[in-house]
C-alpha atoms as a PDB file:
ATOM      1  CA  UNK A   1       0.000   0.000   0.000  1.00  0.00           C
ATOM      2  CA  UNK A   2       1.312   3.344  -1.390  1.00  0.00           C
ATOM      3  CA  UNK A   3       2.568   5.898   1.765  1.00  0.00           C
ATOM      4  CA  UNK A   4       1.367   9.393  -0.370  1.00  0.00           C
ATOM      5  CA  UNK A   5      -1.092  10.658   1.477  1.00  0.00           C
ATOM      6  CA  UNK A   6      -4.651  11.014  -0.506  1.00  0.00           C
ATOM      7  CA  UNK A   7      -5.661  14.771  -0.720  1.00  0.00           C
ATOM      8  CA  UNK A   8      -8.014  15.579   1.407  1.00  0.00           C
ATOM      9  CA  UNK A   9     -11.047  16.556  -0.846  1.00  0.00           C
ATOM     10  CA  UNK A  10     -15.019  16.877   0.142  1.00  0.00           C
ATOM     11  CA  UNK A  11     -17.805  14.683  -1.030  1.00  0.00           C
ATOM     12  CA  UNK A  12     -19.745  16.302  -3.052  1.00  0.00           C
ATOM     13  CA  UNK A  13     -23.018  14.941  -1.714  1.00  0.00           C
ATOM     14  CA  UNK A  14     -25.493  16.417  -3.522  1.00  0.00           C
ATOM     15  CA  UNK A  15     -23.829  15.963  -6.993  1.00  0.00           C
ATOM     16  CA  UNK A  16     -23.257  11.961  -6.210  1.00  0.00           C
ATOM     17  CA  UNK A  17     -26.687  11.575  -5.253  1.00  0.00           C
ATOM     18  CA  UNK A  18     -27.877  13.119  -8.422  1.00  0.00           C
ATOM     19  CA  UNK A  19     -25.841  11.180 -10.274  1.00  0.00           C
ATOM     20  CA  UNK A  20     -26.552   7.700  -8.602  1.00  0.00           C
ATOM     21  CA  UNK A  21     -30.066   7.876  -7.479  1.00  0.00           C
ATOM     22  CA  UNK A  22     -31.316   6.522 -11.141  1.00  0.00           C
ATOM     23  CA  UNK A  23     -29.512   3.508 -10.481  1.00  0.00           C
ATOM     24  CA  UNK A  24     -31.323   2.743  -7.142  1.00  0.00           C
ATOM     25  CA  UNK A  25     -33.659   0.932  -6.033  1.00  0.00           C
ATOM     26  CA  UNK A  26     -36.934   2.310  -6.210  1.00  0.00           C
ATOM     27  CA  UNK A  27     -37.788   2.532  -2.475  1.00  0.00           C
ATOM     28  CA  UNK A  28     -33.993   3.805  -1.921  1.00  0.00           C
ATOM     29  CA  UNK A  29     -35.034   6.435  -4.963  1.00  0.00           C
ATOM     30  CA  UNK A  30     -37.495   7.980  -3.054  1.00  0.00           C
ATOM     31  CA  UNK A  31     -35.544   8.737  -0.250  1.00  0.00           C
ATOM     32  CA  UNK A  32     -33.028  10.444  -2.769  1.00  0.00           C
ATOM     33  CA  UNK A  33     -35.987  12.604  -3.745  1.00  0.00           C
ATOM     34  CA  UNK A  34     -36.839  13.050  -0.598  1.00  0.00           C
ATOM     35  CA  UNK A  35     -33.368  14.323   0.043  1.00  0.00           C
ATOM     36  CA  UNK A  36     -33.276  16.670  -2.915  1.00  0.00           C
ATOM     37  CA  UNK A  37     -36.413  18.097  -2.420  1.00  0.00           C
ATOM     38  CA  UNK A  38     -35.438  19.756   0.932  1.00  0.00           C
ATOM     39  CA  UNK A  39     -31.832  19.407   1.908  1.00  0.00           C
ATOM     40  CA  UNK A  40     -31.675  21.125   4.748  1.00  0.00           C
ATOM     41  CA  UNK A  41     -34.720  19.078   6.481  1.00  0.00           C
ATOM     42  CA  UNK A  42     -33.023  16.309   5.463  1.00  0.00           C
ATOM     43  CA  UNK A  43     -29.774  17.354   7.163  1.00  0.00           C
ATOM     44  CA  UNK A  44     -31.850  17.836  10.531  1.00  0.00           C
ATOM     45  CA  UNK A  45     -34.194  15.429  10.489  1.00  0.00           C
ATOM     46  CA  UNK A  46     -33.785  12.089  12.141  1.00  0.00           C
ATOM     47  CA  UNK A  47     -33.688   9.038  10.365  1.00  0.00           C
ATOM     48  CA  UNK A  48     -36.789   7.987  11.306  1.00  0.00           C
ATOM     49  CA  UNK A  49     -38.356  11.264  10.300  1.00  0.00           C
ATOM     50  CA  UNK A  50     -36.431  10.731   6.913  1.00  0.00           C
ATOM     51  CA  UNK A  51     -38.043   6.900   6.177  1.00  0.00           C
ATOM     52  CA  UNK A  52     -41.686   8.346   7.003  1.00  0.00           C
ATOM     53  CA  UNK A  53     -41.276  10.975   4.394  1.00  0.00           C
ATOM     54  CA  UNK A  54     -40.070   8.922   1.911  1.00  0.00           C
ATOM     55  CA  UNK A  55     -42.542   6.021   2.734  1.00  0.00           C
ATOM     56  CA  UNK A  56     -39.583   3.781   3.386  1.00  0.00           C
ATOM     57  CA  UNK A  57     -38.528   1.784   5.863  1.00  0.00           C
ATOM     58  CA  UNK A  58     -35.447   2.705   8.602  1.00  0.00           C
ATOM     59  CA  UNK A  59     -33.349  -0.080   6.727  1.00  0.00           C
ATOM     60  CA  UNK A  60     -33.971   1.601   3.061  1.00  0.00           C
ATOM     61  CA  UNK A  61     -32.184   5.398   4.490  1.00  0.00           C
ATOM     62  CA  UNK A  62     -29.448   2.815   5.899  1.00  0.00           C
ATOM     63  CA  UNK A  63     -28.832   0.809   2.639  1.00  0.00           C
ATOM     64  CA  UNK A  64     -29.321   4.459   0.837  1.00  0.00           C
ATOM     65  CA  UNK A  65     -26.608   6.034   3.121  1.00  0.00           C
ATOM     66  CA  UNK A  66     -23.866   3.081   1.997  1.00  0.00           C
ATOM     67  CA  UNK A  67     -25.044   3.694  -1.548  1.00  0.00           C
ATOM     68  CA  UNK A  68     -24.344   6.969  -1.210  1.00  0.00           C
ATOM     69  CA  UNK A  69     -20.619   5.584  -0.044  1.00  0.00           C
ATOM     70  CA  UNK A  70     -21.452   7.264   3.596  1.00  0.00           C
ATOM     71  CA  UNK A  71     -20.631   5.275   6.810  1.00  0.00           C
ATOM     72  CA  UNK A  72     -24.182   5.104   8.366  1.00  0.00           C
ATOM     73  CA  UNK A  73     -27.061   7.775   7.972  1.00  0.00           C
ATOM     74  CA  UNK A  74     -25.244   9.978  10.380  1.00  0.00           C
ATOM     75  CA  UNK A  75     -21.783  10.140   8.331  1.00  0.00           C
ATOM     76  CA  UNK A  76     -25.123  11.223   5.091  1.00  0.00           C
ATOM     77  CA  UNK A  77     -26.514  13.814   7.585  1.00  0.00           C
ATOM     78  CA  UNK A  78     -22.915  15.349   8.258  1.00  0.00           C
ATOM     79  CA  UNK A  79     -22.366  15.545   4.430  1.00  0.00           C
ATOM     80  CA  UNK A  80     -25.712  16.961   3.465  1.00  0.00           C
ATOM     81  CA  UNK A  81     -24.977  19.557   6.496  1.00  0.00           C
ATOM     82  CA  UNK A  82     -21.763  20.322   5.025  1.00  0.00           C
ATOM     83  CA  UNK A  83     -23.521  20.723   1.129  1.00  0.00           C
ATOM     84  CA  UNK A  84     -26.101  23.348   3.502  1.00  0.00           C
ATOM     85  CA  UNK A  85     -24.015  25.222   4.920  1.00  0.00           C
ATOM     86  CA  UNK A  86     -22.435  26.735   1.550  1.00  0.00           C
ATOM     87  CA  UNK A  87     -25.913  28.800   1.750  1.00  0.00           C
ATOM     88  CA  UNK A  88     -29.305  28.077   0.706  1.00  0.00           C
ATOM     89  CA  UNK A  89     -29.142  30.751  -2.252  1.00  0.00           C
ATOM     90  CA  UNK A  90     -27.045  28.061  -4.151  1.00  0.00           C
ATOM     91  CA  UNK A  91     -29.734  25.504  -3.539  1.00  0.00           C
ATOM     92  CA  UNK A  92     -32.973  27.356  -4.436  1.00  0.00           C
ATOM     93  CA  UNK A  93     -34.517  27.194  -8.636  1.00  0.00           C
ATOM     94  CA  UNK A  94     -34.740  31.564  -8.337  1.00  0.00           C
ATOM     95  CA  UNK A  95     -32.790  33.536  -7.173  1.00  0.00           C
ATOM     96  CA  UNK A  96     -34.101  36.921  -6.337  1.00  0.00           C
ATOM     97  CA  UNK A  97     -32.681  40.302  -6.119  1.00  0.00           C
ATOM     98  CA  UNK A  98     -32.742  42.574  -2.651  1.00  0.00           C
ATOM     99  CA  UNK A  99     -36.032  43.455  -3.343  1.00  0.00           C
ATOM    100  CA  UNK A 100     -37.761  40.314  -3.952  1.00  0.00           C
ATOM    101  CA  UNK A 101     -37.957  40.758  -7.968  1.00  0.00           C
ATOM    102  CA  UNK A 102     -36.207  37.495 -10.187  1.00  0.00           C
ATOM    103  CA  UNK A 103     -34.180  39.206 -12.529  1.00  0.00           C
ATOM    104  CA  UNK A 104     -34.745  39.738 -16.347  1.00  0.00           C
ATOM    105  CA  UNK A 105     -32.178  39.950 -19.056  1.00  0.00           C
ATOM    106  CA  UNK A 106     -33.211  43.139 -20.283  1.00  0.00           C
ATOM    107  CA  UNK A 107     -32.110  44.280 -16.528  1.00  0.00           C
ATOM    108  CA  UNK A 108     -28.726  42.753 -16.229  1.00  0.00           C
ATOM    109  CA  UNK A 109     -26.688  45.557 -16.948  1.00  0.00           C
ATOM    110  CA  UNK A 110     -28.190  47.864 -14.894  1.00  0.00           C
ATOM    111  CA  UNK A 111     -27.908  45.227 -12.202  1.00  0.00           C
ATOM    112  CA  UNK A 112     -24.123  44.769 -13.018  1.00  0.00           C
ATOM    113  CA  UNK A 113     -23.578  48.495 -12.857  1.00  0.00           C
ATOM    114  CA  UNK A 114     -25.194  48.328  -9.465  1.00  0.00           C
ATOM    115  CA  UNK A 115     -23.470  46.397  -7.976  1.00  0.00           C
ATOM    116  CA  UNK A 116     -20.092  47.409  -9.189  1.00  0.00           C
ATOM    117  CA  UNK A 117     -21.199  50.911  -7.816  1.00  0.00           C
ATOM    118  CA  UNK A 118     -22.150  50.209  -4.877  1.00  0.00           C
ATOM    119  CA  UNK A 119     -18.617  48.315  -4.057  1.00  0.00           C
ATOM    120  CA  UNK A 120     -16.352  50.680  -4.969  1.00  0.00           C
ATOM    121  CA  UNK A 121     -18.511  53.051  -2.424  1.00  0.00           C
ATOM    122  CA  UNK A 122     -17.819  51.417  -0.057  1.00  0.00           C
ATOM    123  CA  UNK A 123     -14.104  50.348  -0.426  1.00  0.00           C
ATOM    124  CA  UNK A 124     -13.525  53.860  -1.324  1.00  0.00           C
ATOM    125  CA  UNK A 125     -14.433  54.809   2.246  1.00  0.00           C
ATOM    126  CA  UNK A 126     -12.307  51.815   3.857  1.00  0.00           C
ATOM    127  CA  UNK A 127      -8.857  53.952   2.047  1.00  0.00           C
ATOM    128  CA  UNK A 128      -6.052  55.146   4.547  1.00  0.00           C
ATOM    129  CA  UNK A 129      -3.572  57.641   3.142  1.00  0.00           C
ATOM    130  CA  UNK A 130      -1.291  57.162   5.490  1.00  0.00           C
ATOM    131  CA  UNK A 131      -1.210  53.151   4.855  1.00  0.00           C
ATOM    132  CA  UNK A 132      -1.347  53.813   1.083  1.00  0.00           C
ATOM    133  CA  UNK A 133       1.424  56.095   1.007  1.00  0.00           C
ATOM    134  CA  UNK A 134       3.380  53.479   3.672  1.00  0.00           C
ATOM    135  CA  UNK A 135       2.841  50.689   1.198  1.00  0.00           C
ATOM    136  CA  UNK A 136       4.056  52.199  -2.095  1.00  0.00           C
ATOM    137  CA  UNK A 137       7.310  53.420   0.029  1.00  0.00           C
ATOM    138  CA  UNK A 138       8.114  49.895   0.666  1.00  0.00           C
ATOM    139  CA  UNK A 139       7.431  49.120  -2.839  1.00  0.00           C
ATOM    140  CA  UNK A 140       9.556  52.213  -3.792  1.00  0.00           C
ATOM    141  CA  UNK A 141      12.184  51.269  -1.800  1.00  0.00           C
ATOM    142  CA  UNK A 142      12.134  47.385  -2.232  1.00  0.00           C
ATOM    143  CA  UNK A 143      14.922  45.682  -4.208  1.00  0.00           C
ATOM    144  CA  UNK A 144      12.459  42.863  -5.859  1.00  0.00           C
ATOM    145  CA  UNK A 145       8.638  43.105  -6.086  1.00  0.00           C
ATOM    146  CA  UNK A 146       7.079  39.422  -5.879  1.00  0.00           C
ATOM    147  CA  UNK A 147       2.790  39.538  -6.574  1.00  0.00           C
ATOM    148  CA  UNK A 148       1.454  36.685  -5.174  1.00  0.00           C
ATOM    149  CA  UNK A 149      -2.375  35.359  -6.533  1.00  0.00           C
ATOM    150  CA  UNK A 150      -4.639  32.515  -6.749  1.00  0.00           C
ATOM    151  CA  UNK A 151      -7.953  32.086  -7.829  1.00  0.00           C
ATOM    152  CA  UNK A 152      -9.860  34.092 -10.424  1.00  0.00           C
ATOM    153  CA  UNK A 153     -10.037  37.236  -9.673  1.00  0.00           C
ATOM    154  CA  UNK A 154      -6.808  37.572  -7.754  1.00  0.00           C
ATOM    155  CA  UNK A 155      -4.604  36.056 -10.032  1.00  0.00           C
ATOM    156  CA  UNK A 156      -5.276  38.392 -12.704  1.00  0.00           C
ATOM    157  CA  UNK A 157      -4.939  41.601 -10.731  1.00  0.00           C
ATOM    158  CA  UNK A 158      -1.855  39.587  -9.316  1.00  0.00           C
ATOM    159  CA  UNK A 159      -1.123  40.049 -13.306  1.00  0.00           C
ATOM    160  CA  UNK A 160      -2.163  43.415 -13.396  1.00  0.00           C
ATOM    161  CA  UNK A 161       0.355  44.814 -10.487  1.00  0.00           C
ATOM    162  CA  UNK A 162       3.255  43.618 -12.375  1.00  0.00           C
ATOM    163  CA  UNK A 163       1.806  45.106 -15.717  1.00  0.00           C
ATOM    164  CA  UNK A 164       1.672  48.554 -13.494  1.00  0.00           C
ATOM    165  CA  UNK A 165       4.681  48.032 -11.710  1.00  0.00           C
ATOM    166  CA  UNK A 166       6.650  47.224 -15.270  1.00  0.00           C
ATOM    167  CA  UNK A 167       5.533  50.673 -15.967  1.00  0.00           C
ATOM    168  CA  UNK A 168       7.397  52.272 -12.884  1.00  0.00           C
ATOM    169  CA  UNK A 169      10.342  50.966 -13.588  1.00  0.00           C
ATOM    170  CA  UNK A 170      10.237  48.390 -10.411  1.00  0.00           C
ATOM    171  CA  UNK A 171      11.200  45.063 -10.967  1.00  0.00           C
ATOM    172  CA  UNK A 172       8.766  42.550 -10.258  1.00  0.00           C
ATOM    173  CA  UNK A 173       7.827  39.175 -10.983  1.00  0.00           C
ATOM    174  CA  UNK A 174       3.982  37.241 -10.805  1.00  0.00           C
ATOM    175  CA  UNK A 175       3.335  33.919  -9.504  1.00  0.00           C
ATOM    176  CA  UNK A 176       0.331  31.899  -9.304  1.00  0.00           C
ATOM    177  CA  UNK A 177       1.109  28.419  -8.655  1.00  0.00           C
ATOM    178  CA  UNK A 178       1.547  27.048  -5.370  1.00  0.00           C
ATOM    179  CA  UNK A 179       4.537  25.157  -5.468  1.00  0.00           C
ATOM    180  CA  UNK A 180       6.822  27.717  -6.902  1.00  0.00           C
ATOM    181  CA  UNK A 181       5.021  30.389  -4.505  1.00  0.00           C
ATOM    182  CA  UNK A 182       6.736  28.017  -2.163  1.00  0.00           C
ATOM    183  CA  UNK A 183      10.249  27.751  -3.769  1.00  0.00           C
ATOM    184  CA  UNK A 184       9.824  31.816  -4.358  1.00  0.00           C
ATOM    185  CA  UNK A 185       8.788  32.405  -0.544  1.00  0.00           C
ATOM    186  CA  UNK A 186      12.005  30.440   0.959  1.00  0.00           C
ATOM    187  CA  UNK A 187      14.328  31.853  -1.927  1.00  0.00           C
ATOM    188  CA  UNK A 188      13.764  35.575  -1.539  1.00  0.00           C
ATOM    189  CA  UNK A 189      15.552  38.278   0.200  1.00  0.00           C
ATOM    190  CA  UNK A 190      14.688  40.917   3.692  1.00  0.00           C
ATOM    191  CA  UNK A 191      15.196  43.432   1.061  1.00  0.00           C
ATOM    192  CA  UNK A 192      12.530  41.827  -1.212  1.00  0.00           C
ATOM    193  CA  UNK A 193       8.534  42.700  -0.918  1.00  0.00           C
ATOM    194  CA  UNK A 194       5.549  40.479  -1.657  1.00  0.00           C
ATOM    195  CA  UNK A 195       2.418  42.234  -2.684  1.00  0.00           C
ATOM    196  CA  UNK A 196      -0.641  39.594  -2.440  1.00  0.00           C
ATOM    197  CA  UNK A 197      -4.166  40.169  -3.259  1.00  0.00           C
ATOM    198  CA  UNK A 198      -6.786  37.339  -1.941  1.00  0.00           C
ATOM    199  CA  UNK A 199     -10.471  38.919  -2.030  1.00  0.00           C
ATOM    200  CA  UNK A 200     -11.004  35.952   1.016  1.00  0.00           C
ATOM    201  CA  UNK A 201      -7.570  36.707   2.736  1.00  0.00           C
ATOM    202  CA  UNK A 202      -8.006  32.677   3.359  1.00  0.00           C
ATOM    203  CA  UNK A 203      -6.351  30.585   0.842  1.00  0.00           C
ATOM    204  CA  UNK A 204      -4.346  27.514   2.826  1.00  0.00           C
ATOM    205  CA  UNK A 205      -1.936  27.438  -0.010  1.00  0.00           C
ATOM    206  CA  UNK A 206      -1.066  31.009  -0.456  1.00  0.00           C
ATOM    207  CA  UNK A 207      -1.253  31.566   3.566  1.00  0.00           C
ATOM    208  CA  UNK A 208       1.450  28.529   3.725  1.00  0.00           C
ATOM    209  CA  UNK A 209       3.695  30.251   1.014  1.00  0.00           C
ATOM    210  CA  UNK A 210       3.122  33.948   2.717  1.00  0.00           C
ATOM    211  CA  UNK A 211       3.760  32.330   6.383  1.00  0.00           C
ATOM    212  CA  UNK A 212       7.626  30.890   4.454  1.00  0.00           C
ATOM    213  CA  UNK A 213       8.268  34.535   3.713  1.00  0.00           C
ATOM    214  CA  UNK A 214       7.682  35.823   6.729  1.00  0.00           C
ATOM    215  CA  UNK A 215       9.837  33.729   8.361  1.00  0.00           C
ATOM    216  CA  UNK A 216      12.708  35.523   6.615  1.00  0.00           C
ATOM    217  CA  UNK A 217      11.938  38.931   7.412  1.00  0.00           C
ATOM    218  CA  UNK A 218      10.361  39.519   3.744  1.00  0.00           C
ATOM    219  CA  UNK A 219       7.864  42.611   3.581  1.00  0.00           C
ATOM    220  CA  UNK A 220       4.327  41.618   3.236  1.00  0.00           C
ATOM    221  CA  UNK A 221       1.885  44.307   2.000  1.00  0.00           C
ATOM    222  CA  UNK A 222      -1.543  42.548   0.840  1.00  0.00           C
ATOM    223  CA  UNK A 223      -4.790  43.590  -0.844  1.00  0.00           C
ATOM    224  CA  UNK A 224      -6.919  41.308   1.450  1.00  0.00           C
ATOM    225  CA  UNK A 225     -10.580  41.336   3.552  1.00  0.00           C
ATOM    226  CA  UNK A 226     -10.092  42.675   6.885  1.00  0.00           C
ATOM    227  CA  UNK A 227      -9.735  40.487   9.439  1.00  0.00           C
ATOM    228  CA  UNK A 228      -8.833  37.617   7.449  1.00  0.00           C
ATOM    229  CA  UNK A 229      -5.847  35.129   8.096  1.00  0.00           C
ATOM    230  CA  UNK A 230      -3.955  36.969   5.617  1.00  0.00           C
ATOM    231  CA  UNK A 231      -4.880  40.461   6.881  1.00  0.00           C
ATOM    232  CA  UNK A 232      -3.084  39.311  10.044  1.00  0.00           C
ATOM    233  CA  UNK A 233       0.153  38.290   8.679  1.00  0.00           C
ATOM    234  CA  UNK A 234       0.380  41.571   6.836  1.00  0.00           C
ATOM    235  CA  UNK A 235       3.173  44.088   7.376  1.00  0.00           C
ATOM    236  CA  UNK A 236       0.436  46.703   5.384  1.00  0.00           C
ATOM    237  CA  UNK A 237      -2.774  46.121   5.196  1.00  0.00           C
ATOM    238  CA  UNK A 238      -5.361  47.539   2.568  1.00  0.00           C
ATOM    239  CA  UNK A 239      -8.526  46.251   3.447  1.00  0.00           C
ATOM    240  CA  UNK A 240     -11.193  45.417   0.588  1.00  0.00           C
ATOM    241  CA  UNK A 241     -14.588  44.227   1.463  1.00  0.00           C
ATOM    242  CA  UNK A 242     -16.719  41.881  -0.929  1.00  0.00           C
ATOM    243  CA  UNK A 243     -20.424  42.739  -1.228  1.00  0.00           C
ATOM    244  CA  UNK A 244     -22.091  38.981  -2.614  1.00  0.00           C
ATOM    245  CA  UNK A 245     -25.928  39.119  -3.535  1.00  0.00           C
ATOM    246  CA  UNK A 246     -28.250  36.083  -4.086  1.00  0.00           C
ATOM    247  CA  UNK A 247     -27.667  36.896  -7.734  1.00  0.00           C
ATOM    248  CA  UNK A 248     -25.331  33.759  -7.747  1.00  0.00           C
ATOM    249  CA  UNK A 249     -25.158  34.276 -11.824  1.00  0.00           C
ATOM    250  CA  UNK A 250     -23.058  37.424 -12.483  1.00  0.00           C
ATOM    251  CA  UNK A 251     -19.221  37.448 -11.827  1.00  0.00           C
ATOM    252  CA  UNK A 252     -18.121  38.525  -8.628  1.00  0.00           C
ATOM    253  CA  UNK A 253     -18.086  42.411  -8.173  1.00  0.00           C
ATOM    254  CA  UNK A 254     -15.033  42.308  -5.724  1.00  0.00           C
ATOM    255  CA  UNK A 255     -12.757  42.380  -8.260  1.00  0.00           C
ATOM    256  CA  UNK A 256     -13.302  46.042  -9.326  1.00  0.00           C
ATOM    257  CA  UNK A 257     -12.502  46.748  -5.424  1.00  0.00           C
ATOM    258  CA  UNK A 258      -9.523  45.312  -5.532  1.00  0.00           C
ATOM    259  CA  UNK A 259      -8.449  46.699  -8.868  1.00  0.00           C
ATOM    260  CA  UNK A 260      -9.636  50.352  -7.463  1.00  0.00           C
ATOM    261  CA  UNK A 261      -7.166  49.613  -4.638  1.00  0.00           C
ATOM    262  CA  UNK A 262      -4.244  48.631  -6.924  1.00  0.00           C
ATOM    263  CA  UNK A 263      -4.885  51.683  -9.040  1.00  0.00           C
ATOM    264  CA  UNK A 264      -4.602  54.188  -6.017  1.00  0.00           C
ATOM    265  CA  UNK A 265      -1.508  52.427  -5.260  1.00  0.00           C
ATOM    266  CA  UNK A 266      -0.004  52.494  -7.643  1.00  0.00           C
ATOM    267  CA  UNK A 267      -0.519  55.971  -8.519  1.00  0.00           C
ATOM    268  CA  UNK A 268       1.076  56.601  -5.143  1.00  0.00           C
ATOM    269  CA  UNK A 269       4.168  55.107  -5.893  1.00  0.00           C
ATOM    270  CA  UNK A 270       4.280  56.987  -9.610  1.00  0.00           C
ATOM    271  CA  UNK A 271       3.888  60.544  -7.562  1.00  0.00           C
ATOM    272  CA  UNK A 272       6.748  59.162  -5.244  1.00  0.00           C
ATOM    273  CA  UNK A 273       9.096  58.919  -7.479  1.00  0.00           C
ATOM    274  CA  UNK A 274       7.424  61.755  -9.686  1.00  0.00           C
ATOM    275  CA  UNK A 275      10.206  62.657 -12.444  1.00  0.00           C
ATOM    276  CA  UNK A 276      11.250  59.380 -13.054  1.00  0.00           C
ATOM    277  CA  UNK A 277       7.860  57.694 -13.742  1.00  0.00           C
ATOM    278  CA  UNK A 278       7.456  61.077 -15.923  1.00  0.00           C
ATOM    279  CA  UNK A 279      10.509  59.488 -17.994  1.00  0.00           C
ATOM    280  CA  UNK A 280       9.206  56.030 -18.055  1.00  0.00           C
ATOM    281  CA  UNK A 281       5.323  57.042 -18.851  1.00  0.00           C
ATOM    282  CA  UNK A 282       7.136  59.375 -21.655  1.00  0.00           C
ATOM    283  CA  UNK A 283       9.256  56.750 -23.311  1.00  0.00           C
ATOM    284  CA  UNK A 284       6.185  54.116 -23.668  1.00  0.00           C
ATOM    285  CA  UNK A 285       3.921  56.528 -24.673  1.00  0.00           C
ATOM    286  CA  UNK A 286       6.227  57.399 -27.468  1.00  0.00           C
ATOM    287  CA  UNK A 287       7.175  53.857 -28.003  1.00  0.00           C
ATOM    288  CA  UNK A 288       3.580  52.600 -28.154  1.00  0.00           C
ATOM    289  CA  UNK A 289       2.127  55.551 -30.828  1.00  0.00           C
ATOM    290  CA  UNK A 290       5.202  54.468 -33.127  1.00  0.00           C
ATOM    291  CA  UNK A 291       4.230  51.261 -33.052  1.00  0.00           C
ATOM    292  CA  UNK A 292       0.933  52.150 -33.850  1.00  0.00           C
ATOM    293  CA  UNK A 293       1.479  54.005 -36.213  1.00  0.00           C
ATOM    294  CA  UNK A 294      -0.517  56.966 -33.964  1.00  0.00           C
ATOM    295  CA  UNK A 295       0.227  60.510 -34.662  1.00  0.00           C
ATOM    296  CA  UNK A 296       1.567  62.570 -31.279  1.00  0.00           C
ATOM    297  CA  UNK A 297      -0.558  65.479 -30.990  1.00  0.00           C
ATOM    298  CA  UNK A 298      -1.732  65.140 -27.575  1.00  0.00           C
ATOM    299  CA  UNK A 299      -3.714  62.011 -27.838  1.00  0.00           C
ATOM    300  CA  UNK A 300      -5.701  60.576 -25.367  1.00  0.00           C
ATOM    301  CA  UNK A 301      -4.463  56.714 -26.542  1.00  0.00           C
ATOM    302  CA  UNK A 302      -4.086  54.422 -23.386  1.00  0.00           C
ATOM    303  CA  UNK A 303      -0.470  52.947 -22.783  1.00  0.00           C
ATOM    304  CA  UNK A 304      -0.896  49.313 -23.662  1.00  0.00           C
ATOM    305  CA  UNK A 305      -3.903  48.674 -25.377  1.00  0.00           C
END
């Protein structure tokens, strides 16, 4: 027998009893209905409670349960508890908005712009000068930027700080995977910074590679929700603060906080080292429109495209 350790990954209870319950029985099919139907009375209620409202006996939930590759009924209860608790507005057929009304298509942008609105009011108002201005003087000042994300959202603002950072003239380098996050976090210098954005602040494989960093004195400014894991092994914190809905269809709106952060940021560090990133905003500017084949003139192009 093999001594690697088998990752450590949840049942997926609801999915496997989708998936199996046509090849049931038909008195152990009703209890899968039953199950469906309602999870979270089915996570609550007893097992006799279960067999009356599927019209089955005790013995068919028991022969369901090891169907269902669960020790007993109780090991099925824990797992249906555990596909509850991810919150009932992933469970229910419509999902409505704050004020009751299912959304239409013809409404979708307006509920998009909404939402994006209403986040970026409120991050705006969670902004510290004094912490912004602390974090782009460490980023000024460091002698190797490292931007550490993982997920959707974060890895490609992870992306976008060393796109913005290229800009400045600061050296910096992007990594997503968690391996070489590793290699990176044990590798790198007192001198060096990490920059890490994490709209949960509560990723176990970029805390593990952040918590290697820190153990060598390395910098750690992250773009993180307050009072998160991460937010508490940060040398500078900027907070961001997710606002989810029951709309579970649209992408998540927390990117655009994070991205607001990263913008004032980074237009800290440009005004601290002012003349320089004049230089360096000059030279692509002129660089880019000759590519381009863009007359000068004064125009409004944006560097990059």
């Amino acid at each position: 027998m093999s001594d690697i350790p088998s990752p450590n990954i949840a049942v997926d209870i609801v999915s496997r009893i989708s998936a199996r319950s046509g090849q049931l029985r038909l008195a152990e099919q009703k209890v899968a209905q039953v199950i469906l139907g309602d999870l979270p009375f089915a996570a609550s209620a007893s097992i006799n409670v279960l067999a009356k409202q599927a019209d089955v006996s005790v013995a068919t939930v028991t022969r369901f349960a090891k169907e269902m590759g669960c020790r007993d009924v109780r090991d099925l209860k824990l797992k249906l508890a555990q596909a509850v608790a991810i919150g009932q507005r992933f469970l229910q057929t419509e999902i409505p908005l704050s004020d009751g009304e299912v959304p239409q298509p013809a409404h979708l942008a307006d509920i998009i712009y909404g939402d994006i609105a209403d986040i970026l009011a409120v991050n705006r108002a969670m902004l510290n000068q004094n912490v912004l201005q602390r974090a782009a003087q460490c980023l000024l000042e460091a002698r190797m930027i490292y931007s550490f994300g993982m997920g959707g959202g974060s890895t490609m603002l992870s992306d976008e700080a060393r796109y913005r950072l290229l800009r400045l003239g600061r050296p910096v380098a992007t990594y997503h995977d968690a391996m070489l996050q590793r290699m990176v976090a044990a590798t790198i210098d007192k001198s060096d910074v990490i920059l890490v954005l994490s709209t949960t602040g509560n990723v176990p494989e970029l805390l593990a590679s952040c918590a290697i960093a820190k153990e060598y004195g390395v910098q750690l400014i992250a773009i993180t929700a307050l009072g998160s894991p991460l937010a508490a092994m940060a040398d500078v914190l900027l907070p961001v603060k997710s606002l989810e809905t029951d709309f579970i269809f649209k992408p998540s709106s927390s990117r655009y906080a994070m991205m607001m952060v990263l913008d004032v940021l980074m237009t800290e560090l440009a005004l601290l080292q002012k003349e320089h990133s004049q230089e360096l905003l000059r030279r692509l500017k002129f660089t880019l429109d000759t590519h381009r084949g863009v007359g000068g003139n004064g125009n409004r192009e944006p560097l990059g495209d």
